[in-house]
Protein backbone atom coordinates (compact mmCIF):
# COMPACT_ATOMS: atom_id res chain seq x y z
CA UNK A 1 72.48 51.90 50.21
CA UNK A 2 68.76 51.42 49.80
CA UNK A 3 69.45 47.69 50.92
CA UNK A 4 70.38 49.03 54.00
CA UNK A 5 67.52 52.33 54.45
CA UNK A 6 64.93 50.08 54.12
CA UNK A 7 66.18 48.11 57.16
CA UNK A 8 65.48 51.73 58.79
CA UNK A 9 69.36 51.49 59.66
CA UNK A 10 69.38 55.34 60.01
CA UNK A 11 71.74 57.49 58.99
CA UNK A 12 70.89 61.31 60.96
CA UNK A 13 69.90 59.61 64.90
CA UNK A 14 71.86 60.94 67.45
CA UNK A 15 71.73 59.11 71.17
CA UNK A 16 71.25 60.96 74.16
CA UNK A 17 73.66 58.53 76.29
CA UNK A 18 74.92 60.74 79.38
CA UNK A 19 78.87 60.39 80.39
CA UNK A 20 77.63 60.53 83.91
CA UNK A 21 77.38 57.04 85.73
CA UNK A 22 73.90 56.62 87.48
CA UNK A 23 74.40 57.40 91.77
CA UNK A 24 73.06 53.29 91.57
CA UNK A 25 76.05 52.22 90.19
CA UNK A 26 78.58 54.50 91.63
CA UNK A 27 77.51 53.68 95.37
CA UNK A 28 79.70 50.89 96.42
CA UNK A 29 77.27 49.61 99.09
CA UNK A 30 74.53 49.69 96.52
CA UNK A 31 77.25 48.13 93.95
CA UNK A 32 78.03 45.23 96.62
CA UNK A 33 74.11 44.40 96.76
CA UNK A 34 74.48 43.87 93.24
CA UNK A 35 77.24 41.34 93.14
CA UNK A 36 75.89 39.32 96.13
CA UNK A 37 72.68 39.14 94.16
CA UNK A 38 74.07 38.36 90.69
CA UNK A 39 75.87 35.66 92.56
CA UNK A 40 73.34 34.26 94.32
CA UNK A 41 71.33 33.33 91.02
CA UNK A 42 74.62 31.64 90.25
CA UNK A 43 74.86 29.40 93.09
CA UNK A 44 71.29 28.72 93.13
CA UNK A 45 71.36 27.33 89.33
CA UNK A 46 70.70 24.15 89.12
CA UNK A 47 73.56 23.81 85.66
CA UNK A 48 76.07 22.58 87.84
CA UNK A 49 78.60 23.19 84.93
CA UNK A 50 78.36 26.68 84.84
CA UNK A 51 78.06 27.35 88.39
CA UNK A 52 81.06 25.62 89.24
CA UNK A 53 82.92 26.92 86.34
CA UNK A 54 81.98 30.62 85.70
CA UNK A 55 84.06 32.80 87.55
CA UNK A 56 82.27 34.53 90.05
CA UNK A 57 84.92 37.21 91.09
CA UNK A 58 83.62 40.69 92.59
CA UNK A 59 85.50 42.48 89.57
CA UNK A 60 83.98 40.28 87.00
CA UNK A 61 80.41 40.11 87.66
CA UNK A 62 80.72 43.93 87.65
CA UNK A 63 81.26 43.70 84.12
CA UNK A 64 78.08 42.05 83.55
CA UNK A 65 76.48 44.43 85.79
CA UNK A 66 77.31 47.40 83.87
CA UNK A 67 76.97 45.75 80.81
CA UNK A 68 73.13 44.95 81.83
CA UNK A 69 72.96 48.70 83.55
CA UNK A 70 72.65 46.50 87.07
CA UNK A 71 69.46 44.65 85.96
CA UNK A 72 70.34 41.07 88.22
CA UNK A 73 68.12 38.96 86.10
CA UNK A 74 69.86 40.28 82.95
CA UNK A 75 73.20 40.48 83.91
CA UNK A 76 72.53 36.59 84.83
CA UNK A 77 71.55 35.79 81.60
CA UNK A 78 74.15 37.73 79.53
CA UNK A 79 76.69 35.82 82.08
CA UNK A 80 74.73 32.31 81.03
CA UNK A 81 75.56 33.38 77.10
CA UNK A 82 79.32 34.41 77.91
CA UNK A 83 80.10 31.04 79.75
CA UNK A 84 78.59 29.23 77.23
CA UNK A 85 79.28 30.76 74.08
CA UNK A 86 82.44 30.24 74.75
CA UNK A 87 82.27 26.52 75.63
CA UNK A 88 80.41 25.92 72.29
CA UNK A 89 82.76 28.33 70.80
CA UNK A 90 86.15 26.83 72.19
CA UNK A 91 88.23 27.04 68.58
CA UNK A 92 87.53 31.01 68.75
CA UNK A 93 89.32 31.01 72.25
CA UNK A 94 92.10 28.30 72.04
CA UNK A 95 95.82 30.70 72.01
CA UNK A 96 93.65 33.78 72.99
CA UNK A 97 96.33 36.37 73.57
CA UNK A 98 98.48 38.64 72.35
CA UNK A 99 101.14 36.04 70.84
CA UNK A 100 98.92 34.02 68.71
CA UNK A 101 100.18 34.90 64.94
CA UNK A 102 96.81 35.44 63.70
CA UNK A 103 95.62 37.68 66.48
CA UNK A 104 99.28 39.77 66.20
CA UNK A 105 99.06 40.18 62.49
CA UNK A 106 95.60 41.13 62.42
CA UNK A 107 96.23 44.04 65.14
CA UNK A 108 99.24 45.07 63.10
CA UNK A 109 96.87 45.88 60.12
CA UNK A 110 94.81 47.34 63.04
CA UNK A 111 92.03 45.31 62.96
CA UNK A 112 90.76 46.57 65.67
CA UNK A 113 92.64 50.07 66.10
CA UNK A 114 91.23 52.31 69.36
CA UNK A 115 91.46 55.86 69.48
CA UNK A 116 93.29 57.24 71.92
CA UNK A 117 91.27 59.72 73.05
CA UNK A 118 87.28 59.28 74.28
CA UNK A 119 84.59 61.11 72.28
CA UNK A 120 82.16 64.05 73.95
CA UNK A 121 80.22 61.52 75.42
CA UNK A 122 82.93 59.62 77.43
CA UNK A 123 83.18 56.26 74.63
CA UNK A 124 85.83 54.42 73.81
CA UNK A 125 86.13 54.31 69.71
CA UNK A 126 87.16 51.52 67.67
CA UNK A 127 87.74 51.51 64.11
CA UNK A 128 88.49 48.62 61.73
CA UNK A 129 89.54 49.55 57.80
CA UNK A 130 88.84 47.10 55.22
CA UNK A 131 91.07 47.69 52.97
CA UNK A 132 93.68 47.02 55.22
CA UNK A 133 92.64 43.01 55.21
CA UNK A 134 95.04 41.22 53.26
CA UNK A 135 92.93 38.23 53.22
CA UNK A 136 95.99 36.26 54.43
CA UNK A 137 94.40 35.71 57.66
CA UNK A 138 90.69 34.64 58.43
CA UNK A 139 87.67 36.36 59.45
CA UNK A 140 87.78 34.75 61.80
CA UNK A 141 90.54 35.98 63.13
CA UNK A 142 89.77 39.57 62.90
CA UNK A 143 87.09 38.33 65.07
CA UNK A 144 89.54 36.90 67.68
CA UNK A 145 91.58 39.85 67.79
CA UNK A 146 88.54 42.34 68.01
CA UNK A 147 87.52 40.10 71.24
CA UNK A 148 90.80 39.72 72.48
CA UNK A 149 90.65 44.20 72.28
CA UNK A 150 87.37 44.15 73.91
CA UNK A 151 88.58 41.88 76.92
CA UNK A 152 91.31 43.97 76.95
CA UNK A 153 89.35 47.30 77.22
CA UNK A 154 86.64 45.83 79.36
CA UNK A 155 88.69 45.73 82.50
CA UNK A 156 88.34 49.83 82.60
CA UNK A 157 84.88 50.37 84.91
CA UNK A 158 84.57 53.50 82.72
CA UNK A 159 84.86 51.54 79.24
CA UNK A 160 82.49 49.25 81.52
CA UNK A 161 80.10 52.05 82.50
CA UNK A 162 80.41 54.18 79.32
CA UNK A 163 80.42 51.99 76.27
CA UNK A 164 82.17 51.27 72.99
CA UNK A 165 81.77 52.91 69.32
CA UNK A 166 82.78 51.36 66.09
CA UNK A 167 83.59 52.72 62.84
CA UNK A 168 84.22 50.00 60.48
CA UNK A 169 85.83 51.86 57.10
CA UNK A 170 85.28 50.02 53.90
CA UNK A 171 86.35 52.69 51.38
CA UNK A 172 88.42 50.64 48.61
CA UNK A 173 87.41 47.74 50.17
CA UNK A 174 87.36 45.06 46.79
CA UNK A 175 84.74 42.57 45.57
CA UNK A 176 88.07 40.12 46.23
CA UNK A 177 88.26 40.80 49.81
CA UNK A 178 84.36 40.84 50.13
CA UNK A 179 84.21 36.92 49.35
CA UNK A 180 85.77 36.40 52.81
CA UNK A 181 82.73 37.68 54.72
CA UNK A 182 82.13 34.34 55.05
CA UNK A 183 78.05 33.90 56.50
CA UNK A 184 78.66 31.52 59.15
CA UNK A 185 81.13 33.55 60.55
CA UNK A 186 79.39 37.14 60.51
CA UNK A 187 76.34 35.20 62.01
CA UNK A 188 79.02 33.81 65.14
CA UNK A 189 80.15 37.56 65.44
CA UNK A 190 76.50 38.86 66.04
CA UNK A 191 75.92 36.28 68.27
CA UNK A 192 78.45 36.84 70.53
CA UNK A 193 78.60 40.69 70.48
CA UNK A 194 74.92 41.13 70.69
CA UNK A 195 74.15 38.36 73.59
CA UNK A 196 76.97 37.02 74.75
CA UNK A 197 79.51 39.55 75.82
CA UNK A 198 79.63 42.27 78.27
CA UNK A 199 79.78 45.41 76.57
CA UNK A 200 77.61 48.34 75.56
CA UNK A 201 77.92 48.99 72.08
CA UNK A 202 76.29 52.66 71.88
CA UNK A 203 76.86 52.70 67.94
CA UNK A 204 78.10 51.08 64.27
CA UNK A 205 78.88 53.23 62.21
CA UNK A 206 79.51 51.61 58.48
CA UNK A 207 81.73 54.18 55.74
CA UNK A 208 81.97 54.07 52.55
CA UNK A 209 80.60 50.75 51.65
CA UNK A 210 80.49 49.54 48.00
CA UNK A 211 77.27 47.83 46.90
CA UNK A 212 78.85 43.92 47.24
CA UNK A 213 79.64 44.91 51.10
CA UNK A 214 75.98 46.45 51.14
CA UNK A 215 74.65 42.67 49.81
CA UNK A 216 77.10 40.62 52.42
CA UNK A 217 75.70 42.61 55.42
CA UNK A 218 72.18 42.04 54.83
CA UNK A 219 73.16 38.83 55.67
CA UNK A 220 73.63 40.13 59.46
CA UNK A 221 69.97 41.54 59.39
CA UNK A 222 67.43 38.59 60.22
CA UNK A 223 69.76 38.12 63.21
CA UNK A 224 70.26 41.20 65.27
CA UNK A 225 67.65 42.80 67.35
CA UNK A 226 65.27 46.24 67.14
CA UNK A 227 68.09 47.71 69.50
CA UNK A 228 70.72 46.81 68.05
CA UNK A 229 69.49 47.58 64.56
CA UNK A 230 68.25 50.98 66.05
CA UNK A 231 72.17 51.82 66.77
CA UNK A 232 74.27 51.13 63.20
CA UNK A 233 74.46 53.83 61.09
CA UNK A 234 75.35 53.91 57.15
CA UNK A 235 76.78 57.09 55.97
CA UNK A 236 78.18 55.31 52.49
CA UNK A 237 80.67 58.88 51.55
CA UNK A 238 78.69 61.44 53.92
CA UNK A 239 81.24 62.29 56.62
CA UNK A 240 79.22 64.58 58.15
CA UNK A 241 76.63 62.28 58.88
CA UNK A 242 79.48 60.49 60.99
CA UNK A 243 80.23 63.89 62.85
CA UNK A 244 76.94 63.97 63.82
CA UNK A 245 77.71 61.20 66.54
CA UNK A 246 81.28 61.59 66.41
CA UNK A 247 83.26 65.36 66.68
CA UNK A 248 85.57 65.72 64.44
CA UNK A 249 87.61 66.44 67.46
CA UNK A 250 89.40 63.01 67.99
CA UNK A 251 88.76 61.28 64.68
CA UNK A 252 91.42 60.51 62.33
CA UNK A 253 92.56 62.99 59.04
CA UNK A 254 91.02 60.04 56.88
CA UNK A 255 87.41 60.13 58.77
CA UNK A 256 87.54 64.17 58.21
CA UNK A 257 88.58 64.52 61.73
CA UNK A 258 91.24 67.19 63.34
CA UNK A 259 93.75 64.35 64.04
CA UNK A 260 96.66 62.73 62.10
CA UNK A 261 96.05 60.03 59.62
CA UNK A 262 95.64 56.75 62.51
CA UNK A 263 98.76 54.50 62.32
CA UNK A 264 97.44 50.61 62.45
CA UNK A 265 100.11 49.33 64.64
CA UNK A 266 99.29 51.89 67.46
CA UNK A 267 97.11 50.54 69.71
CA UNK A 268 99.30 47.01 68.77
CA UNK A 269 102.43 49.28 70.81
CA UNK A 270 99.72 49.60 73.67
CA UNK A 271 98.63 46.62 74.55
CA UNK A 272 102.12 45.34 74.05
CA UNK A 273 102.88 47.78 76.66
CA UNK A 274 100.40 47.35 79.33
CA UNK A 275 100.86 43.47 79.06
CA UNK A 276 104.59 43.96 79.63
CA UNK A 277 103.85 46.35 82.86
CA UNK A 278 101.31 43.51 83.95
CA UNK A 279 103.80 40.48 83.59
CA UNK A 280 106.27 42.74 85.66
CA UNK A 281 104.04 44.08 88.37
């Protein structure tokens, strides 16, 4: 734990985010200024590439938007990282959906799972257990399906507008599993969370963490940024700590929360769900 305090990755901060959406980005006039701006940059870059490749759809430069809180020169760049990132990136993407095997297994252990309800503040919650990693699969590819769950979810305007919390669990997480956190791979996941996709991620919130998970992360530290340092949390045992930023209200019996033990295949029967409606529709 001290690893991780002297970091200043604090443990009692609680955000002030509001659930309200600023009147600037509710105002569909004011909205449509927006995207004709954020599009203009695009066709006025001279990386003929990425203009003629990124899309450039109303609905998805909103995403940037929001992710950037409408800031056009920002939203640009995060846009820039996304198309590119992913073009360096290509192996991460290549059978990106719901029936690659790795991606499927890896959301059956519930890597990512997703609450189903919002907390106080309007965010969407994610959680990821450890110990539920059977190694047989890659980090990798609990990074692939925690993208593919973020694309998925990013297509709300209120996940969009709101933002995203994580609890990754680690309780009887073991030294065998921790040799997977493979460096090169937590270093690609930073990248492309931090810079390179559009999404607000309001809080990281790390549980029960033994000390070799402790001496992996640090790893992660040289790489992220004051603000994104400022918003993961280590509460090692200390649930309460977690309550703090999360009620108790819609967490999980096994995060000292009100609601039944989480099943890992739930938000698996979701998606499954929605994609079937979509293909139908």
């Amino acid at each position: 734990m001290a690893e991780f305090l002297e970091y200043d990755w604090r443990t009692n901060f609680i955000t002030k985010d509001l659930i309200t959406i600023p009147k600037s980005q509710k105002n569909p006039e004011d909205k449509h200024i927006s995207i004709q701006a954020l599009r203009g940059l695009i066709y006025q870059s001279t990386d003929s590439e990425f203009k003629n490749n990124v899309q450039q759809d109303d609905t998805t430069l909103l995403k940037f938007l929001y992710a950037r809180k409408f800031d056009i020169d920002e939203a640009y760049q995060l846009i820039q990282n996304y198309y590119w990132y992913r073009k360096r990136n290509s192996q991460i993407f290549k059978d990106f959906s719901i029936d690659a095997p790795d991606i499927r297994k890896a959301l059956e252990n519930g890597l990512p799972g997703v609450l189903p309800t919002k907390d106080r503040k309007g965010r969407c919650v994610l959680i990821l257990t450890g110990v539920n990693w059977d190694c047989s699969y890659s980090l990798l590819s609990v990074y692939r399906s925690l993208l593919f769950t973020l694309e998925h979810l990013i297509n709300d305007v209120h996940n969009q507008a709101i933002g995203f919390v994580v609890i990754v669990d680690w309780t009887e997480f073991s030294f065998r599993q921790s040799t997977n956190l493979k460096p090169s791979v937590l270093k690609l996941m930073i990248e492309g969370l931090q810079d390179c996709f559009p999404a607000k991620f309001k809080g990281v919130h790390f549980l029960g963490q033994p000390w070799y998970v402790e001496a992996a992360l640090t790893f992660i530290k040289p790489f992220l940024k004051d603000k994104s340092k400022d918003r993961i949390f280590v509460h090692g045992n200390n649930l309460s700590t977690l309550h703090d930023h999360v009620h108790r209200d819609i967490l999980p019996a096994e995060f000292g929360g009100e609601q039944p033990s989480y099943n890992p295949e739930t938000w698996l029967k979701k998606v499954l769900e929605e994609t079937s409606n979509n293909n139908e529709s």
